[in-house]
PDB file of N, CA and C in Angstrom:
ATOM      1  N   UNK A   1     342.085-147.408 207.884  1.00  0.00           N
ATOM      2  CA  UNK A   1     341.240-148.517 207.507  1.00  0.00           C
ATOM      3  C   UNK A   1     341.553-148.903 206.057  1.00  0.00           C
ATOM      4  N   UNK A   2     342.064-150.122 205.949  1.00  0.00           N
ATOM      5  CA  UNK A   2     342.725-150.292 204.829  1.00  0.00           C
ATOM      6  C   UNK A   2     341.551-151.293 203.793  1.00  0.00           C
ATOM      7  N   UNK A   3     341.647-151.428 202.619  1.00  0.00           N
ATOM      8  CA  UNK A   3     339.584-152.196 202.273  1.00  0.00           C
ATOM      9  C   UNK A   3     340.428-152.551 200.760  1.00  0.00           C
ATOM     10  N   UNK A   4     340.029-153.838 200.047  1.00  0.00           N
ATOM     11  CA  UNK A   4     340.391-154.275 198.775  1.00  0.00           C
ATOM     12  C   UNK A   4     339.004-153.788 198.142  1.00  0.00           C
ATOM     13  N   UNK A   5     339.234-153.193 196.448  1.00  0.00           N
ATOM     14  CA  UNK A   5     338.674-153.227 195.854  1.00  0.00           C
ATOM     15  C   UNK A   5     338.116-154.289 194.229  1.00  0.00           C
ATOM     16  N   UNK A   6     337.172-154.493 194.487  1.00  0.00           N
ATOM     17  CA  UNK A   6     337.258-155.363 193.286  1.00  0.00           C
ATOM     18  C   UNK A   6     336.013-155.387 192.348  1.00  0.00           C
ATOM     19  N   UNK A   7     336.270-155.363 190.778  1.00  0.00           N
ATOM     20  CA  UNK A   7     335.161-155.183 190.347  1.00  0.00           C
ATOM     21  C   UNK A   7     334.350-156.645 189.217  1.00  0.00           C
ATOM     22  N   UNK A   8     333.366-156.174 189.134  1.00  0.00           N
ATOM     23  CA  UNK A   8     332.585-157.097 188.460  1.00  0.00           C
ATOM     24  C   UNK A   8     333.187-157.313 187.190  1.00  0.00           C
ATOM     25  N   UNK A   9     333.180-158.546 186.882  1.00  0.00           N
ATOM     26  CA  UNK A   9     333.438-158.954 185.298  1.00  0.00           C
ATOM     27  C   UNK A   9     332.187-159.159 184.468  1.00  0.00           C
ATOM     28  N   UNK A  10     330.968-159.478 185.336  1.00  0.00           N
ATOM     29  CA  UNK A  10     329.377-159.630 185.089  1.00  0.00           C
ATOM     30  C   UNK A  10     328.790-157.949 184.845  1.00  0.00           C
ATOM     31  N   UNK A  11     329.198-156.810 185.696  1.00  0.00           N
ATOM     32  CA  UNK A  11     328.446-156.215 185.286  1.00  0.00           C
ATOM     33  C   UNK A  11     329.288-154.859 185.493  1.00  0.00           C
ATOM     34  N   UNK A  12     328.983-154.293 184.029  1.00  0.00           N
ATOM     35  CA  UNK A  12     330.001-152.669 184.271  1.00  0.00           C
ATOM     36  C   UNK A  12     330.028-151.695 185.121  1.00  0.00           C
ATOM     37  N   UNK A  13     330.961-151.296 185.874  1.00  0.00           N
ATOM     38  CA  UNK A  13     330.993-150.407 186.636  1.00  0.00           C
ATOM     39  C   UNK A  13     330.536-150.724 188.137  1.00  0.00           C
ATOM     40  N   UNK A  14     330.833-151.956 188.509  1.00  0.00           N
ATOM     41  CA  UNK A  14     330.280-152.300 189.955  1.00  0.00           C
ATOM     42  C   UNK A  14     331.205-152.965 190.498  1.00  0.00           C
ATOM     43  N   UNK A  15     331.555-152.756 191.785  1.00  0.00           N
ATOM     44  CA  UNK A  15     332.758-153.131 192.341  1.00  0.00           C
ATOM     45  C   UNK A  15     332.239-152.827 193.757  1.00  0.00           C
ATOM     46  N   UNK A  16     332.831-154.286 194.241  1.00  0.00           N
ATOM     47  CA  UNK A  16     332.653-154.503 195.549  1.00  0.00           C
ATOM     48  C   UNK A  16     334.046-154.245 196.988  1.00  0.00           C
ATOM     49  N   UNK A  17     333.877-153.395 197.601  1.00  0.00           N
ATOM     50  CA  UNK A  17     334.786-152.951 198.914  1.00  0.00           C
ATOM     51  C   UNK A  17     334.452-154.094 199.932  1.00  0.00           C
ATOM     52  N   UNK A  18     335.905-154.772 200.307  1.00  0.00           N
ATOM     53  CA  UNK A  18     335.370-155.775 201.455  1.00  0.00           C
ATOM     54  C   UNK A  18     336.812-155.225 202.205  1.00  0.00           C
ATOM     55  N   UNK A  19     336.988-155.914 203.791  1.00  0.00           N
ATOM     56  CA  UNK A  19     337.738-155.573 204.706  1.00  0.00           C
ATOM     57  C   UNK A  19     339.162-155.694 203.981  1.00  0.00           C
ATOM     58  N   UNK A  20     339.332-157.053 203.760  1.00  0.00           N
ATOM     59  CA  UNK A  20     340.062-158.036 203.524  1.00  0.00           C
ATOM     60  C   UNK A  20     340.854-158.238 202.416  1.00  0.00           C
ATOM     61  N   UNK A  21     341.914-158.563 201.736  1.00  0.00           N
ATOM     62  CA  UNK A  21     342.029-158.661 200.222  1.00  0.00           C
ATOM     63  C   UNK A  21     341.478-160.314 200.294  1.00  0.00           C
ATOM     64  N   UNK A  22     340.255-161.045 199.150  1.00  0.00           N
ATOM     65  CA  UNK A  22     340.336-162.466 199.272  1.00  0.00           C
ATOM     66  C   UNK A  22     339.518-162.685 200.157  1.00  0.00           C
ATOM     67  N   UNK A  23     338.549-161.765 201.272  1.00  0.00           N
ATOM     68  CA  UNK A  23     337.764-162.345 202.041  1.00  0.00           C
ATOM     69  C   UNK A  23     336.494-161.833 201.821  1.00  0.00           C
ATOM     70  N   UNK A  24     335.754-163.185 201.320  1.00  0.00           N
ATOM     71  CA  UNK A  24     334.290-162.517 200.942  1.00  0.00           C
ATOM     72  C   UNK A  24     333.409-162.794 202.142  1.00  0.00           C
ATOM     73  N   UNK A  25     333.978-163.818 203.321  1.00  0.00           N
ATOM     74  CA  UNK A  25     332.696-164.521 204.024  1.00  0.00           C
ATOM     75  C   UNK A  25     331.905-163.483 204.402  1.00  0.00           C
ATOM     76  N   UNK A  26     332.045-162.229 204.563  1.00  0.00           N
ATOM     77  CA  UNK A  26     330.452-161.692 204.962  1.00  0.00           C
ATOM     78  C   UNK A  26     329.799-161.146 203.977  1.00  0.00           C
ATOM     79  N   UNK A  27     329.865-161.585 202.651  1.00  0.00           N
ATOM     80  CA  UNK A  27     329.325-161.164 201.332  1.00  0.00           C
ATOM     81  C   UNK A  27     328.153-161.913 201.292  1.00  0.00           C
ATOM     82  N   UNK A  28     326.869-161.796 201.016  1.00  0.00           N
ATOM     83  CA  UNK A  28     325.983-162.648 200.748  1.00  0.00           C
ATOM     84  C   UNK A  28     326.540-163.961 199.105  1.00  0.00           C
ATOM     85  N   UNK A  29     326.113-164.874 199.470  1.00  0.00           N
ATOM     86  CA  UNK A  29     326.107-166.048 198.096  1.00  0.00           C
ATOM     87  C   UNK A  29     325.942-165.112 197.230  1.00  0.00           C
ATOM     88  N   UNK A  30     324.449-164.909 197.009  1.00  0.00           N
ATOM     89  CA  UNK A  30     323.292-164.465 196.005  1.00  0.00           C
ATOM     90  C   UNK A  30     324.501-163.279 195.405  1.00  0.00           C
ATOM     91  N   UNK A  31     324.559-162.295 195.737  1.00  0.00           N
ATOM     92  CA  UNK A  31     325.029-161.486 195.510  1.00  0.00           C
ATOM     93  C   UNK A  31     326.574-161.584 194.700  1.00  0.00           C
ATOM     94  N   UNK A  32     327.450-162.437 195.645  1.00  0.00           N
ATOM     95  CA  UNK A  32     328.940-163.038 194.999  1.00  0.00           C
ATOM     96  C   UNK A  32     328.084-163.811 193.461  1.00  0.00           C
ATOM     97  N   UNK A  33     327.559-164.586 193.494  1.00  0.00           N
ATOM     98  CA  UNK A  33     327.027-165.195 192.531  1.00  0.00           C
ATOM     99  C   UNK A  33     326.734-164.387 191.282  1.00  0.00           C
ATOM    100  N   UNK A  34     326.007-163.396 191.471  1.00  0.00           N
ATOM    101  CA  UNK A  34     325.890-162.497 190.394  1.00  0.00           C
ATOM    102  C   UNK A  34     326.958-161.735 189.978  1.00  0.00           C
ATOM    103  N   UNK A  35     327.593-161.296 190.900  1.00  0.00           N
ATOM    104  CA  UNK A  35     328.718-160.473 190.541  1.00  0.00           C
ATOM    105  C   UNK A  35     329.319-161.290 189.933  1.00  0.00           C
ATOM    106  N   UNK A  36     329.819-162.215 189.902  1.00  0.00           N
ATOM    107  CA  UNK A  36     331.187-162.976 189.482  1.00  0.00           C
ATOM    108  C   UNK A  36     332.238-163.099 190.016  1.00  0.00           C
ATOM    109  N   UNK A  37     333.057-163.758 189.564  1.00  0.00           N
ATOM    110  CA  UNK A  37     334.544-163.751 190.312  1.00  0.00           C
ATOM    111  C   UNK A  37     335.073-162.386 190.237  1.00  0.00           C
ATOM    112  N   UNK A  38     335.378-162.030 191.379  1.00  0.00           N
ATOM    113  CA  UNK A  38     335.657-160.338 191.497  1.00  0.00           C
ATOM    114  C   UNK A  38     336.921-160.319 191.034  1.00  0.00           C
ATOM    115  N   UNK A  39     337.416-159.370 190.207  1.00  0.00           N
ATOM    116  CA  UNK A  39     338.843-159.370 190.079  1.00  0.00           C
ATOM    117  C   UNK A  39     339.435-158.013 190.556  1.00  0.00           C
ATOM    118  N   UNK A  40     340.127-157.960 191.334  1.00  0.00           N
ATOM    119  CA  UNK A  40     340.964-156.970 192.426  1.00  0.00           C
ATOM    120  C   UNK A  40     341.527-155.789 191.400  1.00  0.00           C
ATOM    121  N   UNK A  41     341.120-154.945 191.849  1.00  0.00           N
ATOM    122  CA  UNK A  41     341.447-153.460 191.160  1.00  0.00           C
ATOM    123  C   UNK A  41     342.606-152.511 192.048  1.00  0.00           C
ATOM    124  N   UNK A  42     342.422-152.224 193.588  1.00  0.00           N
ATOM    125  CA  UNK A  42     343.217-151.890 193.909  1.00  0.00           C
ATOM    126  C   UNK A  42     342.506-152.503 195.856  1.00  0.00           C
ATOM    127  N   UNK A  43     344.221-151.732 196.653  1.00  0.00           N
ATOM    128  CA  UNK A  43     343.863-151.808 197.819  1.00  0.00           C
ATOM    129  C   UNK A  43     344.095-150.283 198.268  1.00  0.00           C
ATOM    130  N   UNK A  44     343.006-149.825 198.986  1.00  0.00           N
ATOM    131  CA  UNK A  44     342.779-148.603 199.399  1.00  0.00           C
ATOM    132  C   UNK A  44     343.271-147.971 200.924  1.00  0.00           C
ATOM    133  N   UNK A  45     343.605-147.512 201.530  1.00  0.00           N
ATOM    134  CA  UNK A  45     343.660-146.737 202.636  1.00  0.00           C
ATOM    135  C   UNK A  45     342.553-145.321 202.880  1.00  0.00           C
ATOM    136  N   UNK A  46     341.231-146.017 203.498  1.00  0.00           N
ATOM    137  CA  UNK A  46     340.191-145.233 203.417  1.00  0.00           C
ATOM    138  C   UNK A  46     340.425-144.181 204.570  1.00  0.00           C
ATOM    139  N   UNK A  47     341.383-144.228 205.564  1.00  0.00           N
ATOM    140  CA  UNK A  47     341.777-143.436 206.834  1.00  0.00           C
ATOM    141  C   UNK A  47     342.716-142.196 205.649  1.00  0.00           C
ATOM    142  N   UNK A  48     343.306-142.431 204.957  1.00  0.00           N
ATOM    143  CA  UNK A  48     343.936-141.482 204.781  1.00  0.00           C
ATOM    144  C   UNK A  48     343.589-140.427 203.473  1.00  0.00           C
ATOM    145  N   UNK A  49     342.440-141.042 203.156  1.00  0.00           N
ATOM    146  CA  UNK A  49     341.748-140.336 202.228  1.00  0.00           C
ATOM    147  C   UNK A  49     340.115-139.028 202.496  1.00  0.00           C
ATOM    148  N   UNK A  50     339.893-138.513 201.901  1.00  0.00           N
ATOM    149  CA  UNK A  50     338.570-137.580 201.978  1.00  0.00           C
ATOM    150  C   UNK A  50     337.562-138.105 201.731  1.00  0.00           C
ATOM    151  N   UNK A  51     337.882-138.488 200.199  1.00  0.00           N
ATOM    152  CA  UNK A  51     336.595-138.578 199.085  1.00  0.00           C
ATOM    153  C   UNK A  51     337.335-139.558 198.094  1.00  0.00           C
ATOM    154  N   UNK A  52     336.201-140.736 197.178  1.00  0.00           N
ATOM    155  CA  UNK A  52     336.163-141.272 196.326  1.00  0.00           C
ATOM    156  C   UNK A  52     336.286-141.033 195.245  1.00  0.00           C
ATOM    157  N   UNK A  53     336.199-141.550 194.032  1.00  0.00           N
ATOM    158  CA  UNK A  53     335.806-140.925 192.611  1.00  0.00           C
ATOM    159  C   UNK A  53     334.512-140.835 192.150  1.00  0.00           C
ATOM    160  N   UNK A  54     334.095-141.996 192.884  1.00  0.00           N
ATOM    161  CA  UNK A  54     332.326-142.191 192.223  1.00  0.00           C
ATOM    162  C   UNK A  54     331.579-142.576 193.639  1.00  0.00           C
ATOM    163  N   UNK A  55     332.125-142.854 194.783  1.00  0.00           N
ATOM    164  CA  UNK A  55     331.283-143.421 195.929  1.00  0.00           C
ATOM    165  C   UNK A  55     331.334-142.478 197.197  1.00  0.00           C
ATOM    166  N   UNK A  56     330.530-142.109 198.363  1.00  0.00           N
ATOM    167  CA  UNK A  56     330.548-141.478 199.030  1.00  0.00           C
ATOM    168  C   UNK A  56     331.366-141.969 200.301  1.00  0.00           C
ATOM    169  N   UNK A  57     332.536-141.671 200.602  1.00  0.00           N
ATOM    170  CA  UNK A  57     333.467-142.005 201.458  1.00  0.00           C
ATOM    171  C   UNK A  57     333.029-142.815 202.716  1.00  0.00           C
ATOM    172  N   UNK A  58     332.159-141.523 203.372  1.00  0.00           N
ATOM    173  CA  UNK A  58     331.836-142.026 204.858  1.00  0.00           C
ATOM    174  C   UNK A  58     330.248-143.010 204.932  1.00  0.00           C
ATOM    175  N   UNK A  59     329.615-143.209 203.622  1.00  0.00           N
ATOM    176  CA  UNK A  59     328.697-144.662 203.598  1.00  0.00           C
ATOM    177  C   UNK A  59     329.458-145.909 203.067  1.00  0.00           C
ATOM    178  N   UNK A  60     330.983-145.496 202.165  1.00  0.00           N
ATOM    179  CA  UNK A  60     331.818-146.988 202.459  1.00  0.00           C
ATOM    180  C   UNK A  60     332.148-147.359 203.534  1.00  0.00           C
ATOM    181  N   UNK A  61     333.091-146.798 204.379  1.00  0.00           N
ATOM    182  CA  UNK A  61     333.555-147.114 205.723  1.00  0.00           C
ATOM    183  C   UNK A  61     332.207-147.281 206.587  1.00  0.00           C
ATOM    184  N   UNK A  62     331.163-146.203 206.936  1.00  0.00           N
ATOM    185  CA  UNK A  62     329.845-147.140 207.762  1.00  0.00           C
ATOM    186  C   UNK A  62     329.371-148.838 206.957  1.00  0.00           C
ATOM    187  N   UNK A  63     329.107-148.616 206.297  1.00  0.00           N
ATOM    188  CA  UNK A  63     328.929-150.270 205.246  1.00  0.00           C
ATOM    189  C   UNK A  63     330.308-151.102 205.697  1.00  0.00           C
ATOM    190  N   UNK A  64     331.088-150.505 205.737  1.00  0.00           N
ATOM    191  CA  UNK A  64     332.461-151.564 206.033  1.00  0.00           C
ATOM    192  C   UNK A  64     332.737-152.225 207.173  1.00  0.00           C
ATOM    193  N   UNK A  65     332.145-151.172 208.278  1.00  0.00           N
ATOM    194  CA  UNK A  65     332.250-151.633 209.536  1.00  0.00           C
ATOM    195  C   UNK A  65     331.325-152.295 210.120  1.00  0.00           C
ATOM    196  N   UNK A  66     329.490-151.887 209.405  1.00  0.00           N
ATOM    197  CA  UNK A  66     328.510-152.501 209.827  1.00  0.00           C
ATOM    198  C   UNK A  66     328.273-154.223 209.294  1.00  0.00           C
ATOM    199  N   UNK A  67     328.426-153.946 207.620  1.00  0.00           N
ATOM    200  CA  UNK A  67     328.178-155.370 207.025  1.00  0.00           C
ATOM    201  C   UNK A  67     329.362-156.075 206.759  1.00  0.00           C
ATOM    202  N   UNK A  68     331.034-155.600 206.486  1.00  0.00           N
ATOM    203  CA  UNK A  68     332.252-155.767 206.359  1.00  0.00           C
ATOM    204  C   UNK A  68     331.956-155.924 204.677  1.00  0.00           C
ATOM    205  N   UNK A  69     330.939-155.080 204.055  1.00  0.00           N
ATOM    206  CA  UNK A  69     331.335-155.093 202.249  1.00  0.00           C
ATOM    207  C   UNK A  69     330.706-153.550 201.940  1.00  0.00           C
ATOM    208  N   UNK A  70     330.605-153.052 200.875  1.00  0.00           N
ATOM    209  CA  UNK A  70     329.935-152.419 200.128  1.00  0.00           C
ATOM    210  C   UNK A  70     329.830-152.664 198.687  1.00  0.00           C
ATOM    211  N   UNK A  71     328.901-152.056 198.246  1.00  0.00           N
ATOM    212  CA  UNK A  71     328.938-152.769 196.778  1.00  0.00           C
ATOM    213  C   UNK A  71     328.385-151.258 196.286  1.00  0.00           C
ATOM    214  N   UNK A  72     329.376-151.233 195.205  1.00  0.00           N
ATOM    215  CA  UNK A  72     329.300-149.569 194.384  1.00  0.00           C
ATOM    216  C   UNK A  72     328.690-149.876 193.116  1.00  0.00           C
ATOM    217  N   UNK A  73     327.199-149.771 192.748  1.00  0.00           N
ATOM    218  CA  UNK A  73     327.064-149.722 191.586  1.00  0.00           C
ATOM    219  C   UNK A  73     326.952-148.879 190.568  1.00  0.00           C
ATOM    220  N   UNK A  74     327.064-148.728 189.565  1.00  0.00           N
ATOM    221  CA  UNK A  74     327.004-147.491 188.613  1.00  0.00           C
ATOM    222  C   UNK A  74     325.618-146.322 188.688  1.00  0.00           C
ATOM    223  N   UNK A  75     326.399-145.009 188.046  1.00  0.00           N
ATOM    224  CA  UNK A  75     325.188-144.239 188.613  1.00  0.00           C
ATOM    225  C   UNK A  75     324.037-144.336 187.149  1.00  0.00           C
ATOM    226  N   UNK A  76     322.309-144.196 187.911  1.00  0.00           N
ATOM    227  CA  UNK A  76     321.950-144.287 186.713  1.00  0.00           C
ATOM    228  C   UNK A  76     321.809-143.637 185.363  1.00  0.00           C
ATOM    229  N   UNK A  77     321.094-144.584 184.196  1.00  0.00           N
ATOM    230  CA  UNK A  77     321.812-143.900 182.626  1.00  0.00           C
ATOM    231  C   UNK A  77     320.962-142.556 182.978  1.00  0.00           C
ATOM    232  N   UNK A  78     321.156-141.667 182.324  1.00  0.00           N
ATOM    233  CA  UNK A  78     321.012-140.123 181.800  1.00  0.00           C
ATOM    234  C   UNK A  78     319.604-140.650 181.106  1.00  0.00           C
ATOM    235  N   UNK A  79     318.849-139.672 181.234  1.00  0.00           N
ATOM    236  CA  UNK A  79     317.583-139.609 180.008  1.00  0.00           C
ATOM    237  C   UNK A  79     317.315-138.557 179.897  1.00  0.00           C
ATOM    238  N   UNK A  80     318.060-138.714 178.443  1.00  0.00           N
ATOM    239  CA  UNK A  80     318.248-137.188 177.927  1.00  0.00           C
ATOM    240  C   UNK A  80     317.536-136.790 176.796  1.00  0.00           C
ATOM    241  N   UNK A  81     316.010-137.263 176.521  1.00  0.00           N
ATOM    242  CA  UNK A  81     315.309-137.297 175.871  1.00  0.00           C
ATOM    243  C   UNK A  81     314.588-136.105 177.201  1.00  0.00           C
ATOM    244  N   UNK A  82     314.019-136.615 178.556  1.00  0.00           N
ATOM    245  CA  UNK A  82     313.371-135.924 179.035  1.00  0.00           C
ATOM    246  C   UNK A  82     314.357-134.538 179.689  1.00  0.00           C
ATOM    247  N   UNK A  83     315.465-134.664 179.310  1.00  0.00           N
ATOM    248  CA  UNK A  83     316.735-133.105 180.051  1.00  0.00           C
ATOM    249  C   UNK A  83     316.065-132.346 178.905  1.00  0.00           C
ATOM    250  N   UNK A  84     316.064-132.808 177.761  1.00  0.00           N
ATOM    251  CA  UNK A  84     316.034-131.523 176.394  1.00  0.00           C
ATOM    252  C   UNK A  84     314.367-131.058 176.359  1.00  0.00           C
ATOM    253  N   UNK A  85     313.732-132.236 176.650  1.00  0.00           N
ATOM    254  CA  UNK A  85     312.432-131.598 177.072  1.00  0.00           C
ATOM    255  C   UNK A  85     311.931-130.662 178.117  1.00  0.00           C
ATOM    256  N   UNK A  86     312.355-131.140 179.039  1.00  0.00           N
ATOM    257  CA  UNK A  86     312.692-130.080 180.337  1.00  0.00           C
ATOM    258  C   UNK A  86     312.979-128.562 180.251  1.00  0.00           C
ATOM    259  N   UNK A  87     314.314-128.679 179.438  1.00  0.00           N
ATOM    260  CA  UNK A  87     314.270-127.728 179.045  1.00  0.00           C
ATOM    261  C   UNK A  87     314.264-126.400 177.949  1.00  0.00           C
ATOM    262  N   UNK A  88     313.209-127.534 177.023  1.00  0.00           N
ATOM    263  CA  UNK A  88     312.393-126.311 176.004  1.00  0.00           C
ATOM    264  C   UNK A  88     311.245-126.350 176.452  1.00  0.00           C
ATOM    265  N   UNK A  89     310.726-126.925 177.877  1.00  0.00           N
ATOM    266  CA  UNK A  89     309.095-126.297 177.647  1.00  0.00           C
ATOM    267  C   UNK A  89     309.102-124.840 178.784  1.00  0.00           C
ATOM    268  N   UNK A  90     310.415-124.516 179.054  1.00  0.00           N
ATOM    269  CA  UNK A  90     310.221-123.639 180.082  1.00  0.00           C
ATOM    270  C   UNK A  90     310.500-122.146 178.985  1.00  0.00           C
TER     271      UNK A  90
END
């Protein structure tokens, strides 16, 4: 299963997996709209791979086959005000 990757110029670290290289039609507007013009990062071969760097393999390919996109957004920020609290009150 072969899937283009492409990421946001609007917003860091978010990048959208579609079937196609260039085919957004089953992308919602709303969504293309915010993202921006996607600019192509790579093309993947998800059959011949395990695992991602940052996304969970087998909810891209279900998302790929159910909606024909996924959209990877960044994981959230750290709050590391409450980690250091955490752990000095123990």
């Amino acid at each position: 299963m072969l899937c283009a990757v492409y990421k946001s110029p609007n917003k860091d670290s978010t990048y959208l997996y579609v079937e196609r290289r260039d085919d957004f039609s089953k992308v919602p507007a709303n969504l293309l709209t915010s993202f921006g013009i996607p600019q192509l990062v790579t093309i993947i071969n998800l059959a011949a791979r395990e695992h991602l760097a940052l996304a969970d393999i087998d909810k891209v390919r279900q998302q790929l086959q159910q909606q024909g996109f996924y959209l990877q957004l960044p994981p959230p920020p750290q709050d590391m005000l409450a980690q250091h609290k955490a752990q000095h009150q123990q």
